[in-house]
N, C-alpha and C. Protein backbone atom coordinates (compact mmCIF):
# COMPACT_ATOMS: atom_id res chain seq x y z
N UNK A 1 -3.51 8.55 10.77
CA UNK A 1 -4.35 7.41 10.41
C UNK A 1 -4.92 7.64 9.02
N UNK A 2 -4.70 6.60 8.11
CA UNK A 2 -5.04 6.90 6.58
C UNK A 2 -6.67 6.12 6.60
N UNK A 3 -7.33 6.70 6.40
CA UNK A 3 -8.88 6.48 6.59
C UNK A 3 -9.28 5.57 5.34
N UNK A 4 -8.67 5.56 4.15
CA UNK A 4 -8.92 4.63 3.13
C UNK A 4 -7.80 3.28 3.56
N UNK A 5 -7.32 3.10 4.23
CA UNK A 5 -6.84 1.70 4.57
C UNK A 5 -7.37 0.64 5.93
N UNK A 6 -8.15 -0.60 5.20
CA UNK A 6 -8.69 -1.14 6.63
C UNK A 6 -7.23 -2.45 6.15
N UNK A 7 -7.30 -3.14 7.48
CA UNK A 7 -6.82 -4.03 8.13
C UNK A 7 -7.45 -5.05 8.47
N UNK A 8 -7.11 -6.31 7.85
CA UNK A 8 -7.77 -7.77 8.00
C UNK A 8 -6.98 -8.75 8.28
N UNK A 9 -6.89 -9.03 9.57
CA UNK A 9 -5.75 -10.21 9.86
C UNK A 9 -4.12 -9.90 9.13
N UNK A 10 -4.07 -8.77 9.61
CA UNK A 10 -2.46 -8.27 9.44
C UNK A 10 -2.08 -7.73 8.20
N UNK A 11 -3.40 -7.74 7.45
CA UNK A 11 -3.12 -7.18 6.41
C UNK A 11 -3.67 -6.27 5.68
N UNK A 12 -2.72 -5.36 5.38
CA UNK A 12 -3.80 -3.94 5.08
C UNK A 12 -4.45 -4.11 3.78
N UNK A 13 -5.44 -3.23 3.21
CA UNK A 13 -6.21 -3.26 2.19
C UNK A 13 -6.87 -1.49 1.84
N UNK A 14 -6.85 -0.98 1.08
CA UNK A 14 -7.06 0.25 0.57
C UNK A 14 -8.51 0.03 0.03
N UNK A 15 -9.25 0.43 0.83
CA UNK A 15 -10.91 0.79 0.10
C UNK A 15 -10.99 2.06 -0.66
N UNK A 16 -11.64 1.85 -1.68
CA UNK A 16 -12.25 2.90 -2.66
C UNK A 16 -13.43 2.59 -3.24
N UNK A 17 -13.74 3.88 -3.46
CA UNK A 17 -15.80 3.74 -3.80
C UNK A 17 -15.61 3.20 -5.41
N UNK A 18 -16.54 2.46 -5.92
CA UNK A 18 -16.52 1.82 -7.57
C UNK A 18 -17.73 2.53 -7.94
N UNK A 19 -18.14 3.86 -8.58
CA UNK A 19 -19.19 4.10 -8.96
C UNK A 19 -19.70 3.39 -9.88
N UNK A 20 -19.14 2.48 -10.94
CA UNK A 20 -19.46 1.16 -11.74
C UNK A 20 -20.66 0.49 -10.93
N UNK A 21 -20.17 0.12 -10.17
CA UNK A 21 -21.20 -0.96 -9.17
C UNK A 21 -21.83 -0.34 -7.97
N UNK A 22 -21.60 0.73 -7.54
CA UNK A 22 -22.37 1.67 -6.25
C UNK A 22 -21.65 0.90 -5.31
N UNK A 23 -20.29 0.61 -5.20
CA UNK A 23 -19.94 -0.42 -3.88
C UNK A 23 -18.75 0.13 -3.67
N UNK A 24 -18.15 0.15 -2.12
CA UNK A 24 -16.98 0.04 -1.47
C UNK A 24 -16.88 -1.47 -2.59
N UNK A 25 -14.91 -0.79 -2.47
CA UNK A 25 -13.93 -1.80 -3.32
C UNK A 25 -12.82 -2.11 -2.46
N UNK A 26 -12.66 -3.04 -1.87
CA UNK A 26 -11.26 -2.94 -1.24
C UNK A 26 -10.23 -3.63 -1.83
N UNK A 27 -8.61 -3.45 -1.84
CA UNK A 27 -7.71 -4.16 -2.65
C UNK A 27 -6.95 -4.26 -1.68
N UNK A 28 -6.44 -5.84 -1.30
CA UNK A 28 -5.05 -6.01 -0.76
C UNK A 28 -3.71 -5.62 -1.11
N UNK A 29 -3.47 -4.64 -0.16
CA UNK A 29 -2.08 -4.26 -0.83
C UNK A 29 -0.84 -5.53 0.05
N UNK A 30 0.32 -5.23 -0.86
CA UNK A 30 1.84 -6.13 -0.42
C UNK A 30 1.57 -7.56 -0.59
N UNK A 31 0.46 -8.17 -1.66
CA UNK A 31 0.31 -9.86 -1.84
C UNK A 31 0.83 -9.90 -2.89
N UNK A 32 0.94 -11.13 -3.39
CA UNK A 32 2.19 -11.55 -4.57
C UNK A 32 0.83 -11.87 -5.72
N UNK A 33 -0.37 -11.26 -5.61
CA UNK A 33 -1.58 -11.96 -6.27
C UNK A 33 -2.86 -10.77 -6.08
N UNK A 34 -3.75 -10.98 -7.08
CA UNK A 34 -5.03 -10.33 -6.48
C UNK A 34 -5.79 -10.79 -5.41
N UNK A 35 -6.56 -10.05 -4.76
CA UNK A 35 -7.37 -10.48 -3.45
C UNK A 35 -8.48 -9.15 -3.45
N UNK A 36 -9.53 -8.93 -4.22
CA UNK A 36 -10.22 -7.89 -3.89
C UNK A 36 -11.62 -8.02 -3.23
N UNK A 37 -11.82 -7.16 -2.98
CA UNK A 37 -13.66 -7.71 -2.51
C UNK A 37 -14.60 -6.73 -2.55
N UNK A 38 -15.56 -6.59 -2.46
CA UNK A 38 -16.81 -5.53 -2.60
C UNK A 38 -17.52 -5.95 -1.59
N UNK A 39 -18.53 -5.10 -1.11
CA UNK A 39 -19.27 -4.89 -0.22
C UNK A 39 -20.02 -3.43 -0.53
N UNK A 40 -21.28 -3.29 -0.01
CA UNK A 40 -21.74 -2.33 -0.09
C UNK A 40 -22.27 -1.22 1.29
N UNK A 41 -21.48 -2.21 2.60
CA UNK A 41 -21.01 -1.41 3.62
C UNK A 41 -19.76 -1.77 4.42
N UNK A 42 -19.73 -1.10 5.53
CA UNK A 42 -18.26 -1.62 6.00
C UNK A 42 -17.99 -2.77 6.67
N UNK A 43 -19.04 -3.15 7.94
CA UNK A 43 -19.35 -4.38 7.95
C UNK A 43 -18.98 -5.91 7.17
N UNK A 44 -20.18 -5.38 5.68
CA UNK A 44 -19.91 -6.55 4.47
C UNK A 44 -18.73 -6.60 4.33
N UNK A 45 -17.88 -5.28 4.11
CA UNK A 45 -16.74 -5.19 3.56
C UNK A 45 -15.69 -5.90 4.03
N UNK A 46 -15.85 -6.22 5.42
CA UNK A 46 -14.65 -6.42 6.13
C UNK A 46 -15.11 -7.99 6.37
N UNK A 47 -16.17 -8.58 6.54
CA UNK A 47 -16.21 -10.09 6.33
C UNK A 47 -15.80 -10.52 4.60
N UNK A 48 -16.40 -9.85 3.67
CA UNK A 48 -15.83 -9.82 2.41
C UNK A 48 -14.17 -10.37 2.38
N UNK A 49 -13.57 -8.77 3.09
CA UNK A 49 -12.12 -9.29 2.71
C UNK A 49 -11.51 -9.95 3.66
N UNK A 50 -12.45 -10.62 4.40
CA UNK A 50 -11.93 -12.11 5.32
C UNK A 50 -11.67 -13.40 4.42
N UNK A 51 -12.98 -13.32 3.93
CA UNK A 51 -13.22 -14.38 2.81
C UNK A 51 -12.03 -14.65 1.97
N UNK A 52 -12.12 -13.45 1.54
CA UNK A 52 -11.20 -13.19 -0.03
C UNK A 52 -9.35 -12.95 0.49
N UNK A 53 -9.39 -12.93 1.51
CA UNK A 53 -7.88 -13.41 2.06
C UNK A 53 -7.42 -14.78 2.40
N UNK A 54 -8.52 -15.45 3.21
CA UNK A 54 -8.13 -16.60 3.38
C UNK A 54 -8.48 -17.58 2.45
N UNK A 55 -9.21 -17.55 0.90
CA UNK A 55 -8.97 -17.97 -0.12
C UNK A 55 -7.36 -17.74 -0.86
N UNK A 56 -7.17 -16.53 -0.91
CA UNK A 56 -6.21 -16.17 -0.97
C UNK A 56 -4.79 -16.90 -1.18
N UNK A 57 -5.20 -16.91 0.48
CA UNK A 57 -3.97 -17.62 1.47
C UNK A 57 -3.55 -19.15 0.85
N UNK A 58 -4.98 -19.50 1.08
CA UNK A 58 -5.27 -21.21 0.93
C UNK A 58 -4.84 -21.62 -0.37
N UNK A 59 -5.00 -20.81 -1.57
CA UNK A 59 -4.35 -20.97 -2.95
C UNK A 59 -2.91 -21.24 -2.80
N UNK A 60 -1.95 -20.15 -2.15
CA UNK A 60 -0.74 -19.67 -1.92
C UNK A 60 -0.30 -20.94 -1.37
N UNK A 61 -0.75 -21.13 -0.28
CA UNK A 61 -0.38 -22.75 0.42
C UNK A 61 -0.53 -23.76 -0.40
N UNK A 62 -1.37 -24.20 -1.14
CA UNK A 62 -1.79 -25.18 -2.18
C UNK A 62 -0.74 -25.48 -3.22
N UNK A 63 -0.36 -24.09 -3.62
CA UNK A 63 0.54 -24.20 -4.62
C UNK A 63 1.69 -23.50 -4.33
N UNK A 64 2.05 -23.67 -3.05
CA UNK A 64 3.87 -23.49 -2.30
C UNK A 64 4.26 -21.96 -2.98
N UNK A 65 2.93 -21.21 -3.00
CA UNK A 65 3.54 -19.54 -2.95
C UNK A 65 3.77 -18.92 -2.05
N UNK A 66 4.53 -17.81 -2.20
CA UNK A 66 4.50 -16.82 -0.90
C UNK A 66 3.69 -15.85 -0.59
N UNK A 67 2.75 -16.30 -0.17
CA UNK A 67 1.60 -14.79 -0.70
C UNK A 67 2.15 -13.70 -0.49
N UNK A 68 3.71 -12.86 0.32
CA UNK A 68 3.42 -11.85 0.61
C UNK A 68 4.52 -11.00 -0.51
N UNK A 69 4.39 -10.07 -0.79
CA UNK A 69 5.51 -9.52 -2.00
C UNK A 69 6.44 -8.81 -1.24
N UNK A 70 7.44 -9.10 -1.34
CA UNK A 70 8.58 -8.77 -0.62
C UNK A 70 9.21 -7.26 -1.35
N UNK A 71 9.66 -6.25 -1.04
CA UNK A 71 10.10 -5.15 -1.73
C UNK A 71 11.56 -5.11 -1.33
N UNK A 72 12.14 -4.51 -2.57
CA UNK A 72 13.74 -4.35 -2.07
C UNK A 72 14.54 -2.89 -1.29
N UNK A 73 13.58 -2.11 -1.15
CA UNK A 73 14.12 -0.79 -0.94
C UNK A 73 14.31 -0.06 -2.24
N UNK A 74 14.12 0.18 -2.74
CA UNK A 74 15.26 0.22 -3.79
C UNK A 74 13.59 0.54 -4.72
N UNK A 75 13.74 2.22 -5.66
CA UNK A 75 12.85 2.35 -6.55
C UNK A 75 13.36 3.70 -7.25
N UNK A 76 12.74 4.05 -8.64
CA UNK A 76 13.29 5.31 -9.29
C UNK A 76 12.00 6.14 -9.38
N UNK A 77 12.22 6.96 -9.00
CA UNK A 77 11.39 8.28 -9.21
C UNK A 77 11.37 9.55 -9.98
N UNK A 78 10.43 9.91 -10.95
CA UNK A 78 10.64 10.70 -11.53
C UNK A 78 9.65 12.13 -11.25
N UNK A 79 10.90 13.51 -11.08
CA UNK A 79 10.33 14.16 -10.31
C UNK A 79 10.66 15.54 -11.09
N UNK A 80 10.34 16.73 -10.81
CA UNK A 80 10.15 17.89 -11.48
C UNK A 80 12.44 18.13 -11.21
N UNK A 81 13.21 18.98 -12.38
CA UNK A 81 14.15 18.85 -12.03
C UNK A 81 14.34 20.21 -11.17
N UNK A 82 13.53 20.86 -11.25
CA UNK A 82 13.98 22.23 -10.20
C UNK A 82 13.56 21.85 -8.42
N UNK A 83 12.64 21.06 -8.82
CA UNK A 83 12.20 20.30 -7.06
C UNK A 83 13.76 19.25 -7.06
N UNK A 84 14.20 17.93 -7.98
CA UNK A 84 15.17 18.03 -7.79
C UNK A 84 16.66 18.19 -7.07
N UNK A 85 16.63 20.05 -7.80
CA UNK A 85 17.39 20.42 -7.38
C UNK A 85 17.73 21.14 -6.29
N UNK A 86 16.50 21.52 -5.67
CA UNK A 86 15.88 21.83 -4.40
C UNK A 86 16.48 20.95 -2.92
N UNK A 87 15.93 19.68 -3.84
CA UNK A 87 16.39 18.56 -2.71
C UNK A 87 17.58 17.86 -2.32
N UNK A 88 18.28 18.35 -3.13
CA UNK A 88 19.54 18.24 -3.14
C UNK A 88 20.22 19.62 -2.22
N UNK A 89 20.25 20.60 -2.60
CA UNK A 89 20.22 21.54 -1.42
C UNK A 89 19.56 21.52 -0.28
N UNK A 90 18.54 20.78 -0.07
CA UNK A 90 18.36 21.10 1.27
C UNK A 90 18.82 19.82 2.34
N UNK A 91 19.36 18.61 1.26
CA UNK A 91 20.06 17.47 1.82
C UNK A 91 21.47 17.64 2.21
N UNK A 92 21.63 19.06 1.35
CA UNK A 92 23.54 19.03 2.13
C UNK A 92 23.46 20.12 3.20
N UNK A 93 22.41 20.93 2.77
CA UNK A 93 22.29 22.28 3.88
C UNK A 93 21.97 21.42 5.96
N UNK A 94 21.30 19.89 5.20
CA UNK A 94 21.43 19.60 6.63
C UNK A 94 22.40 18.51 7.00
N UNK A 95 23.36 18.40 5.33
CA UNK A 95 24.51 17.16 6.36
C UNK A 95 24.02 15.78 6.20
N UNK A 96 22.82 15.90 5.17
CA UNK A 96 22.58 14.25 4.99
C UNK A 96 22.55 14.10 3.49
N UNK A 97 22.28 12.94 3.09
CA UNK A 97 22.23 12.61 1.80
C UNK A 97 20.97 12.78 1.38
N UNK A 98 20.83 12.63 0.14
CA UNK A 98 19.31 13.43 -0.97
C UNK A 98 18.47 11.87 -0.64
N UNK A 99 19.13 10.83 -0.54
CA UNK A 99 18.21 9.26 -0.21
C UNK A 99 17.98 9.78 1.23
N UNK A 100 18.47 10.01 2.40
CA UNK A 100 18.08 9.71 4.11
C UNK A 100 16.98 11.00 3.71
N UNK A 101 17.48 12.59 3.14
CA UNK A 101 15.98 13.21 2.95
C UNK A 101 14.28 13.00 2.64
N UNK A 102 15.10 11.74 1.53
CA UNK A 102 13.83 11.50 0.13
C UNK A 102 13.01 10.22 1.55
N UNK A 103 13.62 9.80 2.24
CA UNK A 103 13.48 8.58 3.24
C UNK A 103 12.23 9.16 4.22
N UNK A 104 13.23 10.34 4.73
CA UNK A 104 12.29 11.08 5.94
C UNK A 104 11.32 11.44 5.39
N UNK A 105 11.70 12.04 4.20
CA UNK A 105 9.75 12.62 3.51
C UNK A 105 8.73 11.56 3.48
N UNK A 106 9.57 10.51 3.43
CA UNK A 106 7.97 9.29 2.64
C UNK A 106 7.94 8.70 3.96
N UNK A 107 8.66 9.02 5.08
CA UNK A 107 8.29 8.29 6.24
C UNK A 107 7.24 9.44 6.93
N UNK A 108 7.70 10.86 6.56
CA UNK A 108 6.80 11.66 7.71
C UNK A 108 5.43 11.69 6.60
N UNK A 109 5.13 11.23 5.55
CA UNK A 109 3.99 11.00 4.73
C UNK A 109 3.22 9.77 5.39
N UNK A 110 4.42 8.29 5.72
CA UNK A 110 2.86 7.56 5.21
C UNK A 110 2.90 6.78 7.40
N UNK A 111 3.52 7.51 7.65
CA UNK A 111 4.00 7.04 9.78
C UNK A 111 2.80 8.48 10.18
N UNK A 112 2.25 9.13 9.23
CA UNK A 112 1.66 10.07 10.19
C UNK A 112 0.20 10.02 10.72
């Protein structure tokens, strides 16, 4: 359970502290748009990013968007070349490819 991500009507959002303003910040992640909100507890926070979603939303509908951002699979990473080359050995040492490895890592990272 990732403790900086709340959930508002199906949609997650990543809180972080704004020492700027002394406030919880939360940001909608996977929208095709901004949607942020402040609050200065969790409570506020989470009627906050009720608000600020279903404004959101209501824009998106208004003007025939999709609010949600669709991803393709598909990204480049740039990574140390001796890690690398690491991962590449340890993708044939088990018989899979360096993508189904690079897959399982970011799944046993963000499923845990």
């Amino acid at each position: 359970m990732n403790i900086n991500i709340l959930t508002i009507a199906n949609y997650r959002a990543v809180v972080t502290y704004d020492p700027e303003t002394d406030m919880l910040r939360g940001e909608f992640l996977g929208l095709n748009g901004g949607a942020n909100f402040y609050a200065s507890d969790i409570p506020t926070l989470k009627a906050e990013g009720a608000r600020s979603l279903a404004t959101f939303l209501e824009v998106c509908e208004e003007n025939g968007i999709d609010p949600v951002r669709h991803f393709s699979g598909r990204f480049n990473a740039r990574i140390n070349p001796e890690l690398h080359a690491r991962a590449v050995e340890a993708a044939a040492a088990e018989g899979i490819s360096l993508n189904q490895l690079i897959e399982r890592a970011i799944e046993h990272e963000v499923m845990a």
